[in-house]
Protein backbone atom coordinates (compact mmCIF):
# COMPACT_ATOMS: atom_id res chain seq x y z
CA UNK A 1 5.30 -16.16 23.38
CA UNK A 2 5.78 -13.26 20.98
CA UNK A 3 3.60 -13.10 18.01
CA UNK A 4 3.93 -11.59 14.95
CA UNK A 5 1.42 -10.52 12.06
CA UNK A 6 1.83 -10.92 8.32
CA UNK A 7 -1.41 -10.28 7.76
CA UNK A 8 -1.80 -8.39 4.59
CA UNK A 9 -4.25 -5.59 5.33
CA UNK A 10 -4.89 -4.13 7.77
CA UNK A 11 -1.70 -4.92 8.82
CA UNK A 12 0.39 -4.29 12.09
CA UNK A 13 1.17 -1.34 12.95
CA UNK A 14 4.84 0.09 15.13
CA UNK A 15 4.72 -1.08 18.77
CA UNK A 16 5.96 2.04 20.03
CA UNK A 17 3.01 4.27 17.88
CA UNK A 18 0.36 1.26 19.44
CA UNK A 19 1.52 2.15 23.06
CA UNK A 20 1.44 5.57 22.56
CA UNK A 21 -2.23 5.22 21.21
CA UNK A 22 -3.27 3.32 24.35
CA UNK A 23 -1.49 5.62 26.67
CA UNK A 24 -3.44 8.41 25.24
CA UNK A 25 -6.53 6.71 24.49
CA UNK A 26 -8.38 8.31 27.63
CA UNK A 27 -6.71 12.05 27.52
CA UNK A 28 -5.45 13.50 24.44
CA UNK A 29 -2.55 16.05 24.60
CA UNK A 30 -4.09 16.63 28.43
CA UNK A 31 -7.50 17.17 26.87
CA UNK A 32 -9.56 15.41 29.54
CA UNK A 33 -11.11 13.17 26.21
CA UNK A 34 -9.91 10.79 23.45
CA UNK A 35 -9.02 12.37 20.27
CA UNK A 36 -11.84 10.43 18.68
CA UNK A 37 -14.06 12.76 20.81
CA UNK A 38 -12.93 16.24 19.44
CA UNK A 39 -14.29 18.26 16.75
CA UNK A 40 -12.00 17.91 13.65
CA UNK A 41 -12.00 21.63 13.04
CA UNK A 42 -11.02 22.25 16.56
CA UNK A 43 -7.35 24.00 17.30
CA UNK A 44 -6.07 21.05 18.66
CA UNK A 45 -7.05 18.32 15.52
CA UNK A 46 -6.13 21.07 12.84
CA UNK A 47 -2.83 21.33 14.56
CA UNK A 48 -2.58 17.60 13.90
CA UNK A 49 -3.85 17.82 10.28
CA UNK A 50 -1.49 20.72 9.79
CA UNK A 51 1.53 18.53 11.29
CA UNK A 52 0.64 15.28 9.48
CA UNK A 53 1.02 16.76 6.01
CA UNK A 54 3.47 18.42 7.07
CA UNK A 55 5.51 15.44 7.76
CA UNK A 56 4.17 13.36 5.05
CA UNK A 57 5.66 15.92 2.67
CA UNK A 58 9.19 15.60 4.61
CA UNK A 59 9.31 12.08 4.04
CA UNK A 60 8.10 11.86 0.70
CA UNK A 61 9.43 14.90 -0.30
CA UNK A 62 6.10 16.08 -1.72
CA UNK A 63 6.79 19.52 -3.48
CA UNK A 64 4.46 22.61 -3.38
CA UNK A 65 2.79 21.57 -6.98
CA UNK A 66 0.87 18.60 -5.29
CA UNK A 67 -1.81 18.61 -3.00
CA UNK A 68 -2.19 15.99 -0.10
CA UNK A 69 -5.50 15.06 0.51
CA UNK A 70 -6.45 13.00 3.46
CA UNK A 71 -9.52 11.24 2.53
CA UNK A 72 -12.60 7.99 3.19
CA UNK A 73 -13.31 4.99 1.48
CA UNK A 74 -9.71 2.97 1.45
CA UNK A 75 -7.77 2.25 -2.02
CA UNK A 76 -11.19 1.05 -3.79
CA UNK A 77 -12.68 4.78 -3.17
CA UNK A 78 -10.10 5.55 -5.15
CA UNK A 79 -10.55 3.42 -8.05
CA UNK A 80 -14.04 5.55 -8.25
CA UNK A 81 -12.60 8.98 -7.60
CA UNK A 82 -10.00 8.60 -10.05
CA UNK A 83 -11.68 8.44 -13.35
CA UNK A 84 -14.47 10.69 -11.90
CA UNK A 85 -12.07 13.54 -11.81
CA UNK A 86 -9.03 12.76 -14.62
CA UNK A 87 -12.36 11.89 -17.22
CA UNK A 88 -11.67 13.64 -20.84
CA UNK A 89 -14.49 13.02 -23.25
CA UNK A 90 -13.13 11.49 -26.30
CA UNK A 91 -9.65 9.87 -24.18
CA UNK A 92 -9.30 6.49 -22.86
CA UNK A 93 -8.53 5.87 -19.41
CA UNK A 94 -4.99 3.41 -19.77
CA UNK A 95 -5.07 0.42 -17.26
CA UNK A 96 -2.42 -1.61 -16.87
CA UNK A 97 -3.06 -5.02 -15.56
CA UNK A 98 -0.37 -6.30 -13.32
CA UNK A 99 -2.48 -8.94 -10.89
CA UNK A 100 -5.78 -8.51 -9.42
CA UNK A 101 -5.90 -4.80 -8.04
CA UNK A 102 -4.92 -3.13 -10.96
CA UNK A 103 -7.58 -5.21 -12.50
CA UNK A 104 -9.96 -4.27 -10.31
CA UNK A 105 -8.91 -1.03 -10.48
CA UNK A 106 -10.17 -1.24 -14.22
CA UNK A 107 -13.40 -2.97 -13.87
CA UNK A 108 -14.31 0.12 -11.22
CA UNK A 109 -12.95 2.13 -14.01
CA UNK A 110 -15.44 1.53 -16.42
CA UNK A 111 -18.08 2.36 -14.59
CA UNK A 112 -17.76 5.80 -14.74
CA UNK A 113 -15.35 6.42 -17.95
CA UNK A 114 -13.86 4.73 -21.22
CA UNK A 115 -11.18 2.83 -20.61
CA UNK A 116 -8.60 0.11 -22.16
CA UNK A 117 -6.57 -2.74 -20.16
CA UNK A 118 -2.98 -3.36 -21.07
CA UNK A 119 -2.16 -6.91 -20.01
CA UNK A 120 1.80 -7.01 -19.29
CA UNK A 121 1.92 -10.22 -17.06
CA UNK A 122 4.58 -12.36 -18.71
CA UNK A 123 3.49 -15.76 -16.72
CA UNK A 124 5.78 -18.94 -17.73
CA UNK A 125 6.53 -22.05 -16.22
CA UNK A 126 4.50 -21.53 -13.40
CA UNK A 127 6.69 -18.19 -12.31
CA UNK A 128 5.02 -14.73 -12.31
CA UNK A 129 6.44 -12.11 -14.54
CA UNK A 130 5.81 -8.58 -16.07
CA UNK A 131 6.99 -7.24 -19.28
CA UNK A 132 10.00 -4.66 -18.08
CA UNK A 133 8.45 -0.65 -18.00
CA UNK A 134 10.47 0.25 -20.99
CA UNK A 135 8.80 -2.22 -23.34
CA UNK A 136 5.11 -1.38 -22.35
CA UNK A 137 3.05 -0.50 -25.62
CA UNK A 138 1.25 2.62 -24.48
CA UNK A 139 -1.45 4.40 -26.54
CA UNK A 140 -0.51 7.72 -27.90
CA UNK A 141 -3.16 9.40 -26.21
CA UNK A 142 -4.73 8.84 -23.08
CA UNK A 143 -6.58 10.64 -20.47
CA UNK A 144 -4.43 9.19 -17.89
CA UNK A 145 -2.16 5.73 -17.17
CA UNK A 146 -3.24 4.23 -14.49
CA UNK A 147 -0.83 1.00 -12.76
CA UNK A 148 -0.40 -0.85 -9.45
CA UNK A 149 3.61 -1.04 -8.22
CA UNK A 150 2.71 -3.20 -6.35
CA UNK A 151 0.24 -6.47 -6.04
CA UNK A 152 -0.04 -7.83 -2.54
CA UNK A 153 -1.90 -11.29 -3.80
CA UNK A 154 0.68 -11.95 -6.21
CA UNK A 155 3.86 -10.65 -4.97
CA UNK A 156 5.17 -8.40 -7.51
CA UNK A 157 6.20 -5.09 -7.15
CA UNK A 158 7.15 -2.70 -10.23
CA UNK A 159 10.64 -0.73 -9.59
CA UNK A 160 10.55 1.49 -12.96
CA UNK A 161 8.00 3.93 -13.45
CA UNK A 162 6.55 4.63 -17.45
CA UNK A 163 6.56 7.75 -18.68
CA UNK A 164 4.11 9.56 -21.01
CA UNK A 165 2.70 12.72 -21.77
CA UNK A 166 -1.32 11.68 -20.06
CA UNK A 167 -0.84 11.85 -16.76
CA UNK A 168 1.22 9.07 -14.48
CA UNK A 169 -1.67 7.09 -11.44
CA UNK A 170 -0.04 4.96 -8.70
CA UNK A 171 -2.36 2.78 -6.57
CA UNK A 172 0.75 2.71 -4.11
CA UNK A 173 -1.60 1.40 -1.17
CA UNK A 174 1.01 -1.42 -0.35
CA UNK A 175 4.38 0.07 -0.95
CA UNK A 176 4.12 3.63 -0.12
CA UNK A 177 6.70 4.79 2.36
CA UNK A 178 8.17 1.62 1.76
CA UNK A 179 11.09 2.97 -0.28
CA UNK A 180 12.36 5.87 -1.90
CA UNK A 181 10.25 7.11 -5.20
CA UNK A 182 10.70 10.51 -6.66
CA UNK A 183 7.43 11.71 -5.93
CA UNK A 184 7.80 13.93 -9.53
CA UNK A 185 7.33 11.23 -11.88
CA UNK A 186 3.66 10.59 -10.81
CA UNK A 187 0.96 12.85 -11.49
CA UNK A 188 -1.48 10.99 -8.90
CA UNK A 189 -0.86 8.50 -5.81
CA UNK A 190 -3.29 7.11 -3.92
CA UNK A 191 -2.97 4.70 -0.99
CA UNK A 192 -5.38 2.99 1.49
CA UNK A 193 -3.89 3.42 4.40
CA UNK A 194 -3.92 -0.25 5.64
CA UNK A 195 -0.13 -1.28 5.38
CA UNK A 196 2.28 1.31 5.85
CA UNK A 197 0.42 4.25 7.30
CA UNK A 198 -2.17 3.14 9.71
CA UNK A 199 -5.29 1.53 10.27
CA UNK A 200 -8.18 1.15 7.54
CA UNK A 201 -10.41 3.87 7.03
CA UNK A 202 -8.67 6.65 5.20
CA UNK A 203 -7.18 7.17 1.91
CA UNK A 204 -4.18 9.19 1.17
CA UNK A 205 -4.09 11.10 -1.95
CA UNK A 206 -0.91 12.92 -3.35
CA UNK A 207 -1.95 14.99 -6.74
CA UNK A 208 -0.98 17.45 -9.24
CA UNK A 209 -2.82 20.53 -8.54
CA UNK A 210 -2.80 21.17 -12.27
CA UNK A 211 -5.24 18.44 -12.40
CA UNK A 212 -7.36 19.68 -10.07
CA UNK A 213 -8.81 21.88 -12.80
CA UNK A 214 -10.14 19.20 -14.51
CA UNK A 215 -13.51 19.51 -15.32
CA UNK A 216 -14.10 15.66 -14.82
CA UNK A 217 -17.47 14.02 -14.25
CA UNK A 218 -20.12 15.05 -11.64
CA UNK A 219 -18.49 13.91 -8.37
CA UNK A 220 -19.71 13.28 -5.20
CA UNK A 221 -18.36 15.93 -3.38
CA UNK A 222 -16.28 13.77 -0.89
CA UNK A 223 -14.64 12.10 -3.78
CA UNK A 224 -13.89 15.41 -5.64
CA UNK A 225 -10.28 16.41 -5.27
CA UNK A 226 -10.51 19.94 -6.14
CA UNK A 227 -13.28 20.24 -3.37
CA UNK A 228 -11.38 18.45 -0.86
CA UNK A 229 -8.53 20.17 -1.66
CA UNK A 230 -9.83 23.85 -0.87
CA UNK A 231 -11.43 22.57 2.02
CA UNK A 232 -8.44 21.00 3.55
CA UNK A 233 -9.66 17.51 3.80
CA UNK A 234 -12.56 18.65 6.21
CA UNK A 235 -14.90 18.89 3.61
CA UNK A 236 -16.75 16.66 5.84
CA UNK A 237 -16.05 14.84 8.96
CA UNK A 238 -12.87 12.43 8.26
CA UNK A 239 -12.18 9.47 10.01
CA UNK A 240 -10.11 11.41 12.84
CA UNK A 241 -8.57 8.25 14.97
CA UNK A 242 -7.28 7.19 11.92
CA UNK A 243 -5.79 10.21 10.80
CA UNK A 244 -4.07 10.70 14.20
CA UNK A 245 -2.57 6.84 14.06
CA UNK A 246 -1.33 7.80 10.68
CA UNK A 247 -0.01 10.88 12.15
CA UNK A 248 1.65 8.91 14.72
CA UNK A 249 3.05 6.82 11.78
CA UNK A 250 4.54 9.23 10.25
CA UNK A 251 6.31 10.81 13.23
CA UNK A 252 8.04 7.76 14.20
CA UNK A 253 9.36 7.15 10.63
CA UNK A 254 10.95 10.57 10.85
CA UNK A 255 12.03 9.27 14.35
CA UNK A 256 13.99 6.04 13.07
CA UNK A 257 15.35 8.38 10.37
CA UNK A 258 13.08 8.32 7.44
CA UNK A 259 12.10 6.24 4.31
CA UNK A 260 15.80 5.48 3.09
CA UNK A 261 16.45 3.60 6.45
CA UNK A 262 12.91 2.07 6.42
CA UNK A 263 14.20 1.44 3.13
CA UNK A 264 17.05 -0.62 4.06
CA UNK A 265 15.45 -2.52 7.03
CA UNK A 266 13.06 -3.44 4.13
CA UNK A 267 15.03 -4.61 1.67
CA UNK A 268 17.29 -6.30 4.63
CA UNK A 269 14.23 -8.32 5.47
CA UNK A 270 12.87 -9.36 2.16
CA UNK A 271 15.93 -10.80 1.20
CA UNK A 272 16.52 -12.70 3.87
CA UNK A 273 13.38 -14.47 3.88
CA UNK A 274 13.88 -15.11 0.03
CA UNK A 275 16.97 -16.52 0.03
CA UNK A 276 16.10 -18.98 2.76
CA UNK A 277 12.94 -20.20 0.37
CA UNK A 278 15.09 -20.26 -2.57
CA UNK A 279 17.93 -22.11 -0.69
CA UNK A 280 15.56 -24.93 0.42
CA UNK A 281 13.73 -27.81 -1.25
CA UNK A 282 10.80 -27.81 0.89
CA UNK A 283 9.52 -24.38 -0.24
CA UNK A 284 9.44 -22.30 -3.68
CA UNK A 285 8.85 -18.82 -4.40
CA UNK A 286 6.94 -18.43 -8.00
CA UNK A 287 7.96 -14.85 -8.56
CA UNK A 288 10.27 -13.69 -11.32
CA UNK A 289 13.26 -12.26 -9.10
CA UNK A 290 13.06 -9.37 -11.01
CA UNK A 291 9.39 -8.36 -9.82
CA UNK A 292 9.97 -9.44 -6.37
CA UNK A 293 7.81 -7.83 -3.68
CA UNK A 294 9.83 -6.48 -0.86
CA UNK A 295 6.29 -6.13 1.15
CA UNK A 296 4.42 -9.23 -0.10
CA UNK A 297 6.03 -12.47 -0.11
CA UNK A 298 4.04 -15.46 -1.34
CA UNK A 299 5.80 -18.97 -0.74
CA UNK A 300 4.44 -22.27 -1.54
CA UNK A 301 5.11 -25.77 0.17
CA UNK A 302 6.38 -28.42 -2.74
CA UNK A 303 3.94 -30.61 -0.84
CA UNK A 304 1.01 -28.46 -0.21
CA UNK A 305 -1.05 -31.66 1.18
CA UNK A 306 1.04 -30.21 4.22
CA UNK A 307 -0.62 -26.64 3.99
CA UNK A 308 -3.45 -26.48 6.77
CA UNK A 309 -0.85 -28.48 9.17
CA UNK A 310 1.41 -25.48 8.20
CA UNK A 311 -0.77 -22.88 9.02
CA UNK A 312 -2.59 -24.37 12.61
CA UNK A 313 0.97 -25.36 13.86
CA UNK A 314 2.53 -21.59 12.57
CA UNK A 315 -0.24 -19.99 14.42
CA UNK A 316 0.31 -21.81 17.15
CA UNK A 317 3.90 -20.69 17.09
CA UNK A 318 2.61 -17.22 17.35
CA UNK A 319 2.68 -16.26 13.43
CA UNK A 320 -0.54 -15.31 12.29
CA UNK A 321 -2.12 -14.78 9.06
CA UNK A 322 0.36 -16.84 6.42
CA UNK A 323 -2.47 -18.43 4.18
CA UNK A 324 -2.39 -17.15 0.81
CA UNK A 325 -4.97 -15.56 -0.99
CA UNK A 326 -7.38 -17.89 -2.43
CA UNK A 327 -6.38 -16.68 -5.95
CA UNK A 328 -3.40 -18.41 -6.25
CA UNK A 329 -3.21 -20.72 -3.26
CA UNK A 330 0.08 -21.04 -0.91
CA UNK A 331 1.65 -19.24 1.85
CA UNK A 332 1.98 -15.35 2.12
CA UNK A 333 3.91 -13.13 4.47
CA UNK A 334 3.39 -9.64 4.31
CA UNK A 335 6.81 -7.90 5.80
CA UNK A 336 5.38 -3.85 6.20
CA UNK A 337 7.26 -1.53 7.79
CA UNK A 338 6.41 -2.35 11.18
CA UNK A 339 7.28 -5.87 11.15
CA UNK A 340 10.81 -6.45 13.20
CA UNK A 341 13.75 -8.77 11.68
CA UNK A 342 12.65 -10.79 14.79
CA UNK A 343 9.58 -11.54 13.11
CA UNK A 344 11.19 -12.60 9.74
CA UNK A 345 13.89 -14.96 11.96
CA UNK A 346 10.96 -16.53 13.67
CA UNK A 347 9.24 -17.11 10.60
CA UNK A 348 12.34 -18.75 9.27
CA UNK A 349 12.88 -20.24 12.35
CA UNK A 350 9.42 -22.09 12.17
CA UNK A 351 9.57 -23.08 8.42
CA UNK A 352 12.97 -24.66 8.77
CA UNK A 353 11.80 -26.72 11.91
CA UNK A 354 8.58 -28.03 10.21
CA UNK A 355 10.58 -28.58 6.89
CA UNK A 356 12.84 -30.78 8.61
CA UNK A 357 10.22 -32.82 10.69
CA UNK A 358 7.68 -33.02 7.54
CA UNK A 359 10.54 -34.44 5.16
């Protein structure tokens, strides 16, 4: 029986990167060792770092006026290091509050700096919405605008990107190298690397080198870009197996052909699933179709007495991690890069069959 994981972080990752892991595992580029057993600032593992950007930068296009920073403690590091090092006395940090990250995202935030929460869910009739980009009602001044594309618990995923003069803050841990973005309308993008790049452990951080001349607040130094930045990401010892999984990554999307084909497959495989949920009457989707996730998509049973019997006999079907987040309830499958359109026709497959024999 195949299986297949919607689990939404840490996710699966490509078969073929997996069985090049294990096939290396033991010996390393003909090392004798595993790559976890190397010094990071050894030839071979700075050859790797070197590569990894390298290729990060081809797929994302990432121009010379960014740094890439490889770096520990996942997406909510991040939500610390951020206003640590974009802090202006006297500016408000901007949040925007799509769903539950970038909310948490703001609660971290005010820790450390001043900051204000712009609430642009526009919830209805029991559907999830978000006020369009263009109508936002951003502050004149801010020391940066911070905002989540997209929200894995509640399915919605931003396609426009706001514009101001303070600096532009992605938290793109679920969507990045999901799809095309111009890289040039951000200031700062940060991503745990859970989803789409590897396993948990490491942080990617893409960011204006003008801001790295901040003066910011006092920093631990593993959290301080400008540090990390002249040091290469070796400021200290980084979490190395994950850095060469998400090197792996990153060489097998160049292998398929990049992010616009990922692209495609993606958007291939979102809609397929949506319009079999929207086309029955055993299932509903509660997200706006304008805001629909193409990486997270929540579905709820009309009768959701039927929910555990859902999930034991879809798990026994080989199609693992559907609950929902406890938040808001229902099913959830999270469709990453590395999940096949077999595992999106078995998942139909499955929720057609029990539809029929549950009605």
């Amino acid at each position: 029986m195949s299986v297949f994981n919607f689990c939404a972080g840490p996710a699966g990752l490509p078969p073929e990167v997996m069985k090049k892991a294990q096939k290396e595992f033991l010996n390393w580029q003909d090392l004798g060792v595993s790559v976890m057993e190397i010094s990071h600032r050894s030839k071979p593992f700075l050859s790797l770092a070197e590569q990894s950007e390298h290729d990060l930068r081809d797929l994302m296009k990432i121009s010379d006026d960014y740094a890439v920073l490889f770096m520990q403690g996942g997406g909510r590091g991040q939500f610390a290091a951020v206003p640590m090092n974009l802090h202006v006395p006297g500016k408000d940090a901007v949040y925007i509050n799509t769903g539950i990250w970038s909310d948490g995202a703001y609660d971290e935030a005010c820790k450390f700096t001043t900051a204000v929460e712009l609430n642009v869910r526009n919830d209805s009739d029991e559907q999830f919405n978000v006020t369009p980009v263009s109508e936002w009602q951003l502050p004149n001044s801010a020391s940066y605008i911070h905002y989540c594309p997209n929200e894995t618990i509640d399915g919605i995923e931003l396609f426009d990107v706001p514009k101001h003069d303070a600096p532009i803050v992605a938290d793109m841990s679920s969507n990045i190298l999901s799809r095309e973005m111009d890289v040039n309308q951000f200031d700062l993008i940060y991503a745990g690397a859970q989803k789409n790049i590897g396993p948990s452990g490491l942080a990617i951080v893409i960011v204006k080198k003008s801001l790295l001349e901040r003066n910011g607040l006092a920093t631990p130094s593993i959290f301080d870009y400008e540090i990390q930045a002249k040091k290469e990401s070796m400021y200290n010892t980084p979490p190395t197996f994950s850095w060469y999984l998400a090197a792996e990554v990153f060489k097998w999307l160049k292998s398929i052909g990049g992010v616009s084909v990922i692209e495609q497959h993606n958007r291939e495989k979102a809609k397929k699933l949506y319009d079999f949920i929207d086309e029955s009457p055993f299932y509903n989707n509660k997200v706006h179709t304008s805001v629909r996730s193409l990486m997270n998509v929540p579905f709820w049973l009309k009768n959701e007495s039927l929910n555990s019997q859902f999930l034991t006999e879809s798990e026994h079907s080989g199609l693992l991690a559907l609950e929902g987040h406890r938040y808001v309830g229902g099913m959830r499958a999270s469709i990453y890069n590395a999940m096949s359109n077999q595992g999106i026709d078995a998942l139909i497959d499955f929720m057609h069959r029990f539809a029929k024999e549950n009605s």
